[in-house]
PDB file of N, CA and C in Angstrom:
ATOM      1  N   UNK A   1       0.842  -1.174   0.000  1.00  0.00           N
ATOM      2  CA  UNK A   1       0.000   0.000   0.000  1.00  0.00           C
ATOM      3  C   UNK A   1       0.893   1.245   0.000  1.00  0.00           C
ATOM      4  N   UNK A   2       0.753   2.629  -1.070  1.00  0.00           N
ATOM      5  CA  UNK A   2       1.287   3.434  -0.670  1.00  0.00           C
ATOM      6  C   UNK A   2       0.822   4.548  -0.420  1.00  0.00           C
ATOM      7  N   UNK A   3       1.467   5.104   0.351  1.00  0.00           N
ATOM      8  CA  UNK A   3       0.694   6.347   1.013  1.00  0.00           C
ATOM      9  C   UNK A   3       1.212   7.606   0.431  1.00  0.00           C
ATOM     10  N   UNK A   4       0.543   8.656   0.655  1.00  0.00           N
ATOM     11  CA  UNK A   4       1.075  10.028   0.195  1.00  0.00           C
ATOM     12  C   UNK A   4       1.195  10.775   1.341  1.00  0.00           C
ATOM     13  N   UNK A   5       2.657  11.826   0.833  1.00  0.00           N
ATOM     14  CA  UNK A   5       3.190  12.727   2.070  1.00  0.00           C
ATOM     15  C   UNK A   5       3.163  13.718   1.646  1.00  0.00           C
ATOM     16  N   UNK A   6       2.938  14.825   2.318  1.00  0.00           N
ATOM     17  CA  UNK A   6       3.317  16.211   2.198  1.00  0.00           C
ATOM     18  C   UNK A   6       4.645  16.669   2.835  1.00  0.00           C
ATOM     19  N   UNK A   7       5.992  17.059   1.970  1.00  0.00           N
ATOM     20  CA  UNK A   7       6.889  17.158   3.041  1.00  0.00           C
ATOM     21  C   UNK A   7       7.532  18.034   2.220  1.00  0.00           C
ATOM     22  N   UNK A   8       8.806  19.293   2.871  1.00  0.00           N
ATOM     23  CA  UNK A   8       9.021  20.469   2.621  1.00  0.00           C
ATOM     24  C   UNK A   8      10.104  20.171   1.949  1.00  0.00           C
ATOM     25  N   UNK A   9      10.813  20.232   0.681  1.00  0.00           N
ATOM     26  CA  UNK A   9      12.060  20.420   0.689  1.00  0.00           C
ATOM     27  C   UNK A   9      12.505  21.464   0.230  1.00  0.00           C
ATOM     28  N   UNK A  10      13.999  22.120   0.464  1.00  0.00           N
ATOM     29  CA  UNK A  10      14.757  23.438  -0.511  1.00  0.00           C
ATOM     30  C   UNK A  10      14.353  23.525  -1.991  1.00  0.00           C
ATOM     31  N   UNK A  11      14.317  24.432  -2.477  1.00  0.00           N
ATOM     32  CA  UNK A  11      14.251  24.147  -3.987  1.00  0.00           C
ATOM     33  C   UNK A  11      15.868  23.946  -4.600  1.00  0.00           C
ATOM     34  N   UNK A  12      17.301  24.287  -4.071  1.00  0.00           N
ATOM     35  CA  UNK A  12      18.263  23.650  -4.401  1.00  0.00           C
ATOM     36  C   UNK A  12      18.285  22.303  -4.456  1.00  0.00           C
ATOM     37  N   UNK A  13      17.415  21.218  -3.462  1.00  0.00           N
ATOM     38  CA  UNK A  13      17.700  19.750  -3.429  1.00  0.00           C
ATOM     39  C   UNK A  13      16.234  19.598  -4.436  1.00  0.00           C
ATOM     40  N   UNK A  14      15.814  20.143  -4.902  1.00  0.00           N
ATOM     41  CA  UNK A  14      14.446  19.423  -5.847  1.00  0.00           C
ATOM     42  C   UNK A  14      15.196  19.122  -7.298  1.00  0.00           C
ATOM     43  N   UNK A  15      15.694  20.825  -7.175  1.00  0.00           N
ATOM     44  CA  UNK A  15      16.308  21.100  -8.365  1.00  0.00           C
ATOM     45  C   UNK A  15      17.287  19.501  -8.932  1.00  0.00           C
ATOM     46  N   UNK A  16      18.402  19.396  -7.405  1.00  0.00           N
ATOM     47  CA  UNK A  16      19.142  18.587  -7.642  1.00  0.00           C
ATOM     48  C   UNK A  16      18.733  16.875  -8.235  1.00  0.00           C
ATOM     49  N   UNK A  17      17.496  16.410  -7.692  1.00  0.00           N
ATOM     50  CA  UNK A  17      16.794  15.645  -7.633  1.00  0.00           C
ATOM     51  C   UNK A  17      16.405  15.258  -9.058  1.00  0.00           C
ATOM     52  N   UNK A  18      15.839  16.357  -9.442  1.00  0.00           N
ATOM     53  CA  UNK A  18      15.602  16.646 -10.918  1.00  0.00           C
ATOM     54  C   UNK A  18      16.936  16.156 -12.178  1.00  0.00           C
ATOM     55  N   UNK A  19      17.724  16.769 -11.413  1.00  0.00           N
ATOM     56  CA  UNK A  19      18.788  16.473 -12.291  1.00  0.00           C
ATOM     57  C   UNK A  19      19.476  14.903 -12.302  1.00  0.00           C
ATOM     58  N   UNK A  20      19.097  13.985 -11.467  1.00  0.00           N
ATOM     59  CA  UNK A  20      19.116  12.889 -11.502  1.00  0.00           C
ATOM     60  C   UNK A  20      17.930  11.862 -11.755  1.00  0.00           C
ATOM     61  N   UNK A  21      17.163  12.140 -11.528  1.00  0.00           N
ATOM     62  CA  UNK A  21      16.104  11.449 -11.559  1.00  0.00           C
ATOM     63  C   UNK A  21      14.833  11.715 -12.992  1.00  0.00           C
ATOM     64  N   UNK A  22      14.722  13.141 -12.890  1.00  0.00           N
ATOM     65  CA  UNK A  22      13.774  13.534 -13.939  1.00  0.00           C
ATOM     66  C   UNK A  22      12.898  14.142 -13.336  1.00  0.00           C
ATOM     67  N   UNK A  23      12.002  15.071 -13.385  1.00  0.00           N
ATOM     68  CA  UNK A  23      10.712  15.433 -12.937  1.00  0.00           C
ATOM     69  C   UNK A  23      10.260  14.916 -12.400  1.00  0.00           C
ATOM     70  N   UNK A  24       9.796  13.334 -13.816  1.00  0.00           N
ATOM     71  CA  UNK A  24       8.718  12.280 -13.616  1.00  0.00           C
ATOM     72  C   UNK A  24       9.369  11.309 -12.455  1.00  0.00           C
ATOM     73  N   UNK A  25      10.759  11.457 -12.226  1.00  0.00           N
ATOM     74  CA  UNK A  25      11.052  10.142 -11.220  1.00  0.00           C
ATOM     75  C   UNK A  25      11.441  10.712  -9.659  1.00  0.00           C
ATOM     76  N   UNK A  26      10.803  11.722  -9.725  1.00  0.00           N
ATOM     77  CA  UNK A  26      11.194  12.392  -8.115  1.00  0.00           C
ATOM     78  C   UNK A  26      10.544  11.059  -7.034  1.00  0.00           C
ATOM     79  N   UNK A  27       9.071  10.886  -7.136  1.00  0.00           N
ATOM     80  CA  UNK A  27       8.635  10.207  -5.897  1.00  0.00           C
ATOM     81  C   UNK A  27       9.385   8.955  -5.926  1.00  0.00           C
ATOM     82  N   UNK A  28      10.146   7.979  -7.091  1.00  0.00           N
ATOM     83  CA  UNK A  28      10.806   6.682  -6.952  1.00  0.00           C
ATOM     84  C   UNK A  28      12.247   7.370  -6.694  1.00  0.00           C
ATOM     85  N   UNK A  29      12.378   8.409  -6.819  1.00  0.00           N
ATOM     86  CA  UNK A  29      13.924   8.104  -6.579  1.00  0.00           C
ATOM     87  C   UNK A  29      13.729   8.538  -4.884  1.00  0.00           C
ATOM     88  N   UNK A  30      13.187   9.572  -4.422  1.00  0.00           N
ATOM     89  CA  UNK A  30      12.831   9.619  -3.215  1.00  0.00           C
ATOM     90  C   UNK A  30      12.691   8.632  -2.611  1.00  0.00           C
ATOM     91  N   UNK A  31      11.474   7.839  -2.707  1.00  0.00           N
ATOM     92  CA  UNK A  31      11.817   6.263  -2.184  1.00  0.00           C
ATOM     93  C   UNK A  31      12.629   5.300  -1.923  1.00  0.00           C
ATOM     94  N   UNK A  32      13.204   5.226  -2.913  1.00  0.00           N
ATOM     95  CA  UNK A  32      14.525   4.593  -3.264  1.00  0.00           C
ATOM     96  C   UNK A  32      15.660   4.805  -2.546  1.00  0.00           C
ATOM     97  N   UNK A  33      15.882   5.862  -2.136  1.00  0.00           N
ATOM     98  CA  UNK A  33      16.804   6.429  -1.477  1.00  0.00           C
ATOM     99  C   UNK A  33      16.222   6.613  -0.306  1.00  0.00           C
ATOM    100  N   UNK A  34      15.418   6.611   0.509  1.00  0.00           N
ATOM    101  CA  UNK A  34      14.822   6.653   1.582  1.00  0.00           C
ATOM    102  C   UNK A  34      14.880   5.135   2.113  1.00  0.00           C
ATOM    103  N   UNK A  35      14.562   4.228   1.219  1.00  0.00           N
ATOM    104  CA  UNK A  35      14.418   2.649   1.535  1.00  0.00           C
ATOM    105  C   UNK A  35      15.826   2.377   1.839  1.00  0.00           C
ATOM    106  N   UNK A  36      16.647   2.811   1.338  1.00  0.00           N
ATOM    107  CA  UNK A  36      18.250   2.448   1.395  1.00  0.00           C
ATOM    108  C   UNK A  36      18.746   3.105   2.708  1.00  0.00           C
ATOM    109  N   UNK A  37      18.419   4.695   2.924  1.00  0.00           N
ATOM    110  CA  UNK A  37      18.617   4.887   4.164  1.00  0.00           C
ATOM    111  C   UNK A  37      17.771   4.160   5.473  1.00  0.00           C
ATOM    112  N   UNK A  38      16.716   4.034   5.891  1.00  0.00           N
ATOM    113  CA  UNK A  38      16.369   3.527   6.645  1.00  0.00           C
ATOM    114  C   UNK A  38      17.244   1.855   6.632  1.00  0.00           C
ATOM    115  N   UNK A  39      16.921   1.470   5.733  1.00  0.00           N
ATOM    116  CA  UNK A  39      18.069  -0.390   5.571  1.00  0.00           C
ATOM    117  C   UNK A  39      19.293  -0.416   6.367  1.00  0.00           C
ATOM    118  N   UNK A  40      19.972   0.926   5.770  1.00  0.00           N
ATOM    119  CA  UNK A  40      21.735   1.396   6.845  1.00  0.00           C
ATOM    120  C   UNK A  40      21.326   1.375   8.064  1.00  0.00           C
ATOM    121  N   UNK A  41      20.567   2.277   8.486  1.00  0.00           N
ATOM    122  CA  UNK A  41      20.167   2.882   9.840  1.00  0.00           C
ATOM    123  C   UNK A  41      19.993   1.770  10.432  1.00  0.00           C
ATOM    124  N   UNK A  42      19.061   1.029   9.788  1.00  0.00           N
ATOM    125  CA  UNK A  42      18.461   0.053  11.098  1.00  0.00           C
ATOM    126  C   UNK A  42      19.727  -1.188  10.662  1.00  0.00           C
ATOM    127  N   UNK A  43      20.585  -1.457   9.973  1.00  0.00           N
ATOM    128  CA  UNK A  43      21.511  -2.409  10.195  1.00  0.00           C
ATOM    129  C   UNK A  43      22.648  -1.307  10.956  1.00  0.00           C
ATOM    130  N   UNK A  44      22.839  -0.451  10.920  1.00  0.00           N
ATOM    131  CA  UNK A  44      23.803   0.135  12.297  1.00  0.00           C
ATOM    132  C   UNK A  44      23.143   0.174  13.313  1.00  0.00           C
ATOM    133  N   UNK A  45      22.456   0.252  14.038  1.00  0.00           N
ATOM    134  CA  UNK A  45      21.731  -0.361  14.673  1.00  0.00           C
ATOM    135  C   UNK A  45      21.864  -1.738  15.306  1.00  0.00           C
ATOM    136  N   UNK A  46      21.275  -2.434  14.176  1.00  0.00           N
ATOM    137  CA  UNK A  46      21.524  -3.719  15.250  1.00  0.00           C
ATOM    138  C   UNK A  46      22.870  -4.240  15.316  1.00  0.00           C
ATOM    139  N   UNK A  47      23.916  -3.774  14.660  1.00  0.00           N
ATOM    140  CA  UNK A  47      25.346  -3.366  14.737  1.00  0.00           C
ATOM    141  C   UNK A  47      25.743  -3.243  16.297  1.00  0.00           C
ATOM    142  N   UNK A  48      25.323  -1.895  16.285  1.00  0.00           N
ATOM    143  CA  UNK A  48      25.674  -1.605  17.640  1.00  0.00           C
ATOM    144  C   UNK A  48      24.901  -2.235  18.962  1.00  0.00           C
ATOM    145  N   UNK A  49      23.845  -2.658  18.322  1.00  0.00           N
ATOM    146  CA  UNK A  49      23.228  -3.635  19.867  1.00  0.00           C
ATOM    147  C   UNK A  49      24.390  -4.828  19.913  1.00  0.00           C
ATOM    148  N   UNK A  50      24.325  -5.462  19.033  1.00  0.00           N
ATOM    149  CA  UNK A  50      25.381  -6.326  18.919  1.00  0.00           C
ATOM    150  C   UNK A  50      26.620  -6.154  19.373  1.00  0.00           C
ATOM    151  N   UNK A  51      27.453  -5.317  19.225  1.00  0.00           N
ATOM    152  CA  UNK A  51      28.988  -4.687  19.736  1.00  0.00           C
ATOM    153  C   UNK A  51      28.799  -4.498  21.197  1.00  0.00           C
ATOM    154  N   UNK A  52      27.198  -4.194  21.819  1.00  0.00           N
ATOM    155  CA  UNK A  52      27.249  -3.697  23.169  1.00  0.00           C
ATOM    156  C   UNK A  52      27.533  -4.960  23.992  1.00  0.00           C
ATOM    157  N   UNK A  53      26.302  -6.309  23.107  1.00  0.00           N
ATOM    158  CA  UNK A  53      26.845  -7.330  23.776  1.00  0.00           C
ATOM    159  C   UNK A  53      27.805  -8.366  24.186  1.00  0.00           C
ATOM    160  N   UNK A  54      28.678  -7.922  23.571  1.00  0.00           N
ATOM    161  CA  UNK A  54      29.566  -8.764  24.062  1.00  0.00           C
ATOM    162  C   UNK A  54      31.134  -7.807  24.089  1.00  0.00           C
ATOM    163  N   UNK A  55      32.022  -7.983  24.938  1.00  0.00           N
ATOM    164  CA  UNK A  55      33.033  -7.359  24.998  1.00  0.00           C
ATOM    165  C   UNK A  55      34.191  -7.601  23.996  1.00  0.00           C
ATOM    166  N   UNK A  56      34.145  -8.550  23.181  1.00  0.00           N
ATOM    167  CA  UNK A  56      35.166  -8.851  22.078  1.00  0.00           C
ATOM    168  C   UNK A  56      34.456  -8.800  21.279  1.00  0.00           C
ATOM    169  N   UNK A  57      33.430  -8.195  20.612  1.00  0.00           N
ATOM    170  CA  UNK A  57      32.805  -8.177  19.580  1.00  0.00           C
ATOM    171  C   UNK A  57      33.649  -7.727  18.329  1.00  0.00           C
ATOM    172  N   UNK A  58      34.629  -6.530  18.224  1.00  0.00           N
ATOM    173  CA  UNK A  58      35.314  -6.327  17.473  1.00  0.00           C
ATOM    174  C   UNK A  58      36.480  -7.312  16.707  1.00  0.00           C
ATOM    175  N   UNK A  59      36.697  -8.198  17.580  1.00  0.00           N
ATOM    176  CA  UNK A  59      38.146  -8.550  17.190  1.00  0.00           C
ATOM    177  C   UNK A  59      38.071  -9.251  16.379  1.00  0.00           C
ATOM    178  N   UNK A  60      37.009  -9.865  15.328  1.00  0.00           N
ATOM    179  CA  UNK A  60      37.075 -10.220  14.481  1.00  0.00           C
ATOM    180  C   UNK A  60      36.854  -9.916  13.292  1.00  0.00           C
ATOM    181  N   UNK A  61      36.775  -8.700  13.688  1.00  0.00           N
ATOM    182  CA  UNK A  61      37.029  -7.348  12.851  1.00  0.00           C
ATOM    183  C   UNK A  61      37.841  -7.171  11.542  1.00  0.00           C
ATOM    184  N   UNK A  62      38.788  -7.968  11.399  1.00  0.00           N
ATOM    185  CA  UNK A  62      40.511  -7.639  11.427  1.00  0.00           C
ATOM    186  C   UNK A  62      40.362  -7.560   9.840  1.00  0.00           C
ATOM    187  N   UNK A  63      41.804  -6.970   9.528  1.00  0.00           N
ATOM    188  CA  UNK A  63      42.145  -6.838   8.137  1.00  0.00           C
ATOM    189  C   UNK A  63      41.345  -7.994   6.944  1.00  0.00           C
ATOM    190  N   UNK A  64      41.046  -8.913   6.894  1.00  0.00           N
ATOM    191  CA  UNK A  64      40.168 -10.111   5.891  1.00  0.00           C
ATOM    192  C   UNK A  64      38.775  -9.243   6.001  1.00  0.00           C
ATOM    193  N   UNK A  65      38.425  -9.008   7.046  1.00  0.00           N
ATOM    194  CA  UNK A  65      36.970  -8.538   6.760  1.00  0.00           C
ATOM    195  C   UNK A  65      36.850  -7.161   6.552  1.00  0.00           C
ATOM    196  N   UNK A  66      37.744  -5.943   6.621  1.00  0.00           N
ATOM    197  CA  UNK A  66      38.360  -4.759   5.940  1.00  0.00           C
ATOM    198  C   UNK A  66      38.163  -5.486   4.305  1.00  0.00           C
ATOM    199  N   UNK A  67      38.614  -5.682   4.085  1.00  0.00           N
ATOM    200  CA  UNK A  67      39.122  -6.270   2.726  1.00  0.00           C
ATOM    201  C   UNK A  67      37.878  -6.387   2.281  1.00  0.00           C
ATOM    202  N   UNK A  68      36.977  -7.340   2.360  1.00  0.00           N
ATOM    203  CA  UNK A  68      36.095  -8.278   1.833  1.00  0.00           C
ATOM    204  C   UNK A  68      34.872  -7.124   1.830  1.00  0.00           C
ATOM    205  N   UNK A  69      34.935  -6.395   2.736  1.00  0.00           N
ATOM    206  CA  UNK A  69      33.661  -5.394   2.809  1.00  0.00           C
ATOM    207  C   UNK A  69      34.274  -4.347   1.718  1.00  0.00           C
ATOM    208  N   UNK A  70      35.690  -4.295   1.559  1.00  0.00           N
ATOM    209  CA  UNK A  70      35.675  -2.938   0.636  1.00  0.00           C
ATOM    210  C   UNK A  70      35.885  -3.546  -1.196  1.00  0.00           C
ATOM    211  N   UNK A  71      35.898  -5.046  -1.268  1.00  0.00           N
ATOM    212  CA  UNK A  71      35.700  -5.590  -2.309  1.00  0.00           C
ATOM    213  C   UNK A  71      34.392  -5.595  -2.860  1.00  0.00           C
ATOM    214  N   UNK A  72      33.432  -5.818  -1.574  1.00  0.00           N
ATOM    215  CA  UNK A  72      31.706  -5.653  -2.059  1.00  0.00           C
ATOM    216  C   UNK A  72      31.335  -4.243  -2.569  1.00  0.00           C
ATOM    217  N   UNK A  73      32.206  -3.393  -1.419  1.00  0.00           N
ATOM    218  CA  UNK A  73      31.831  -2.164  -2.146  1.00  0.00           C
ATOM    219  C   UNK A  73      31.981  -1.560  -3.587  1.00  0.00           C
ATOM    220  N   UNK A  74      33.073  -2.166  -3.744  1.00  0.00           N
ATOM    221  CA  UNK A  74      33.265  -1.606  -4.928  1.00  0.00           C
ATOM    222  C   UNK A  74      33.031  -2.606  -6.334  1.00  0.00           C
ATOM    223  N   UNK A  75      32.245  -3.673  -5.820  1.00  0.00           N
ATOM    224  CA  UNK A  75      31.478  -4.329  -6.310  1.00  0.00           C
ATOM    225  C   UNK A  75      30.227  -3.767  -6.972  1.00  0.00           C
ATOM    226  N   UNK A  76      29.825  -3.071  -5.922  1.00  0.00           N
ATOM    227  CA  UNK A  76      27.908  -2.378  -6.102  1.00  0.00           C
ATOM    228  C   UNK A  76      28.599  -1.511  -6.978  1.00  0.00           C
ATOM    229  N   UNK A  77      29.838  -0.746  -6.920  1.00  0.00           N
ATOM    230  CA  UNK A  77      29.679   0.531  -7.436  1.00  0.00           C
ATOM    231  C   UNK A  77      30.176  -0.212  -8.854  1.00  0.00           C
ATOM    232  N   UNK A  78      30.758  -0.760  -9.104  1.00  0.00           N
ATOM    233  CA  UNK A  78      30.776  -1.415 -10.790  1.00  0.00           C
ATOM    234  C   UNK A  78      29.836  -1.745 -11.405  1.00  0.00           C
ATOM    235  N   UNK A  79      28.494  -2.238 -10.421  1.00  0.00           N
ATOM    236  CA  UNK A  79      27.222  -2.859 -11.190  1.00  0.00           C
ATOM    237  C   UNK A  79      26.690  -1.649 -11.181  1.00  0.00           C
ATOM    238  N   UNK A  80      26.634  -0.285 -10.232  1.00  0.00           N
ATOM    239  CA  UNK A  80      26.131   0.878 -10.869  1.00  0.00           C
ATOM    240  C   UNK A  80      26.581   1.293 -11.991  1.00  0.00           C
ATOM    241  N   UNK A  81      27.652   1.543 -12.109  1.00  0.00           N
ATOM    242  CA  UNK A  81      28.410   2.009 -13.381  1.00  0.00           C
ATOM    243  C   UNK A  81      28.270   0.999 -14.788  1.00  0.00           C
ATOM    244  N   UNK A  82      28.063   0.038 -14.667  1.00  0.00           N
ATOM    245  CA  UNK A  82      27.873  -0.805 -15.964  1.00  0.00           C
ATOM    246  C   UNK A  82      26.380  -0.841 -16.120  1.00  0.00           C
ATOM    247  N   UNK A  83      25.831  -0.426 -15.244  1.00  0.00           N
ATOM    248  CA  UNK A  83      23.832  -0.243 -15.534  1.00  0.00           C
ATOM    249  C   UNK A  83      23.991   1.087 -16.262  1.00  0.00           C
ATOM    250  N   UNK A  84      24.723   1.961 -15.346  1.00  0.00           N
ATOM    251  CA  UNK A  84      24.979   3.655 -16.060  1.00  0.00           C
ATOM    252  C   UNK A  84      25.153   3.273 -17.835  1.00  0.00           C
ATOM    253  N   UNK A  85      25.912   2.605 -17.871  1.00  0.00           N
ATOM    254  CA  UNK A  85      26.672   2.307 -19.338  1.00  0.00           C
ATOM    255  C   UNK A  85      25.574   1.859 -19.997  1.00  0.00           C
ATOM    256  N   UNK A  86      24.855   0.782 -19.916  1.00  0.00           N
ATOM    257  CA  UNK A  86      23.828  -0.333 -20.535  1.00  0.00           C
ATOM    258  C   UNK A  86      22.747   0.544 -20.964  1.00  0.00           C
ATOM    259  N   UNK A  87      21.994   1.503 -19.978  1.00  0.00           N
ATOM    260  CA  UNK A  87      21.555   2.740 -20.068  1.00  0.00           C
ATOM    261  C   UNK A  87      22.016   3.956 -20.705  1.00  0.00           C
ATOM    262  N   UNK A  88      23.160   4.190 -21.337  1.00  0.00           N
ATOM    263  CA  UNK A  88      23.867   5.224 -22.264  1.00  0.00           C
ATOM    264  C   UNK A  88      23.936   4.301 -23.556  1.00  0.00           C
ATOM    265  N   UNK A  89      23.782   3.091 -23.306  1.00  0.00           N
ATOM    266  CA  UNK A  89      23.804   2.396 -24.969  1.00  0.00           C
ATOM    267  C   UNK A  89      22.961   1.853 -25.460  1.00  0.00           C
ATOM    268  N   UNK A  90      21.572   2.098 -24.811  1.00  0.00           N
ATOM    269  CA  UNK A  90      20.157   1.509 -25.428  1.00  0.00           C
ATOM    270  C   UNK A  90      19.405   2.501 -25.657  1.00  0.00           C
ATOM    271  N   UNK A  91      19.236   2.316 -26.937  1.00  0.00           N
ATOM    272  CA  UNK A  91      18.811   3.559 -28.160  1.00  0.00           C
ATOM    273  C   UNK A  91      17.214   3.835 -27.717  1.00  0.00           C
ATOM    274  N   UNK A  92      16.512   3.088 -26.576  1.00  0.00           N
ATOM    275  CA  UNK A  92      15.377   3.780 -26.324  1.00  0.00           C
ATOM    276  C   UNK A  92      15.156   4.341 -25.252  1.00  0.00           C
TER     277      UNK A  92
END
């Protein structure tokens, strides 16, 4: 079900909005980006409930899982960039 909001923004961030999204794609990209923030939030979150419980929670932390998290990252950001591309080369 979706609901409708009334909510204030700058006209610098509409503007900006616009320029990524389109006019027509303000309310999905809004969403979209709203769904992604709340997802972070509430996984830092249970992050930190987690870290509270236990006193070595970090230490397995270590350089392999540095690594492996900044391999995913830059994972997503290649499948953005090759959607960017796929989308600059389809003629409709």
């Amino acid at each position: 079900m979706c609901m409708r909001l009334h909510i204030n923004l700058d006209e610098e961030l509409v503007e900006q909005i616009d320029e990524l999204a389109g006019a027509r794609g303000r309310s999905a990209f809004i969403r979209e980006t709203l769904a992604k923030e709340v997802e972070e939030r509430r996984a830092w979150a249970a992050f930190e409930r987690a870290a509270g419980s236990c006193p070595n929670f970090g230490d397995h932390l270590g350089p392999d899982w540095v690594r492996r998290m900044r391999r995913e990252d830059g994972a997503r950001r290649q499948k953005r960039l090759d959607e960017a591309w796929a989308r600059h080369d389809d003629p409709d």
